[in-house]
Each structure stands twice: as structure tokens, then as C-alpha cells.
Protein backbone atom coordinates (compact mmCIF):
# COMPACT_ATOMS: atom_id res chain seq x y z
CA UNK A 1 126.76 72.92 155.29
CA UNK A 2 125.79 70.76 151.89
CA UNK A 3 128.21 68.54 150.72
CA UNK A 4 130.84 70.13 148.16
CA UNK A 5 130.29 69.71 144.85
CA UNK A 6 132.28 66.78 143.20
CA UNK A 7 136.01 68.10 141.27
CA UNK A 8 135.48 67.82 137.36
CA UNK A 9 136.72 65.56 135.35
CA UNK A 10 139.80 65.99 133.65
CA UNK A 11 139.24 66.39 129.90
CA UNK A 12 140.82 63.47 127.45
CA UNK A 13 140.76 66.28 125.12
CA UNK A 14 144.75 67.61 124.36
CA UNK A 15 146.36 70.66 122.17
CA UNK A 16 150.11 69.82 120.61
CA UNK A 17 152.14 72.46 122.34
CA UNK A 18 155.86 73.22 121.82
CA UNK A 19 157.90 74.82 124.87
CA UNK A 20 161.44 75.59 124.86
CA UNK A 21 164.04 73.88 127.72
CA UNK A 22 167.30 74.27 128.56
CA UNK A 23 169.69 71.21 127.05
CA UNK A 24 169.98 70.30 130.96
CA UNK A 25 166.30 70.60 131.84
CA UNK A 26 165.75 68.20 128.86
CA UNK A 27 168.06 65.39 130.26
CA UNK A 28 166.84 65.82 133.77
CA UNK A 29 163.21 65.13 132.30
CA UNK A 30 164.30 62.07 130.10
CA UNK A 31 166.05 60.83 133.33
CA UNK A 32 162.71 60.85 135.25
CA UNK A 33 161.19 58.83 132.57
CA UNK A 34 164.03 56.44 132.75
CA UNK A 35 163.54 56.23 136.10
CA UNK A 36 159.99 55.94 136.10
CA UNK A 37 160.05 53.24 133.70
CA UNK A 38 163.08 51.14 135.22
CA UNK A 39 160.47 50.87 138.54
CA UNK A 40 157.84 49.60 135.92
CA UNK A 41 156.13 52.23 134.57
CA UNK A 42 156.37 51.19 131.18
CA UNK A 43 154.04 53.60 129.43
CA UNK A 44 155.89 56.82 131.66
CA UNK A 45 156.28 59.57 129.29
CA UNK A 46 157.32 63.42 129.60
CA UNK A 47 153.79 64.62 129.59
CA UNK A 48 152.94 63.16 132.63
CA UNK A 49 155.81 64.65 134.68
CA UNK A 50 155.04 67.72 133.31
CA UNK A 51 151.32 67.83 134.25
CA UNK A 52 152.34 66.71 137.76
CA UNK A 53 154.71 69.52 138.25
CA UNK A 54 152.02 71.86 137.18
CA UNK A 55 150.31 70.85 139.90
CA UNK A 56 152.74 71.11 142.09
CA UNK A 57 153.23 74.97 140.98
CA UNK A 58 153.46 77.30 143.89
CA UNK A 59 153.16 80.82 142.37
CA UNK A 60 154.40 82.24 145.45
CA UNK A 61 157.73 80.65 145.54
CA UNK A 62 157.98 81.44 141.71
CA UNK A 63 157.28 85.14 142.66
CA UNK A 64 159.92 85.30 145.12
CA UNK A 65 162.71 84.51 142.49
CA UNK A 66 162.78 87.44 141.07
């Protein structure tokens, strides 16, 4: 079997995008940050939670909420 094929790079490349959160869901993320930056993670920002919970997504589970 030949090796696999290396993953793509991520893109630097970025769009502007506006979502809409619940007052709570807002806090909870600005918490994280918080958080993130009190263990020295001084340049943590909402973004990057947000891109790791996308990668986190399990479609099934979201699927099985309704």
C-alpha cells in the first residue's frame, strides 16, 4: 500500500463572517478566552475556539437532537 498522501495545508486566507449566539453562548465563549489567556495564552481569541469546535463536530450526535 503507498504511503497516504500528506493533509493540506490550512489556508491563511479568511472571509469576515457574522453568526448569531445566544447572550449565554456569548459569555461562555468570552470565558474560554479568559481562561485560555489566564494559563498564558495571551494572543487566545474567539476564532480559535470556534475552529476547534468545528472540528470537534459530530454530525451524528447533532442529528440525534432533533
Amino acid at each position: 500500500m503507498p504511503p497516504a498522501a500528506p493533509l493540506p495545508r490550512k489556508s491563511r486566507a479568511y472571509k469576515l463572517v457574522c453568526i448569531s449566539l445566544y447572550l449565554d453562548d456569548i459569555a461562555r465563549l468570552e470565558a474560554l478566552v479568559g481562561e485560555l489567556k489566564r494559563r498564558g495564552h495571551p494572543r487566545a481569541n474567539k476564532s480559535q475556539i470556534v475552529r476547534l469546535a468545528l472540528d470537534q463536530v459530530d454530525l451524528a450526535k447533532l442529528a440525534g437532537n432533533q
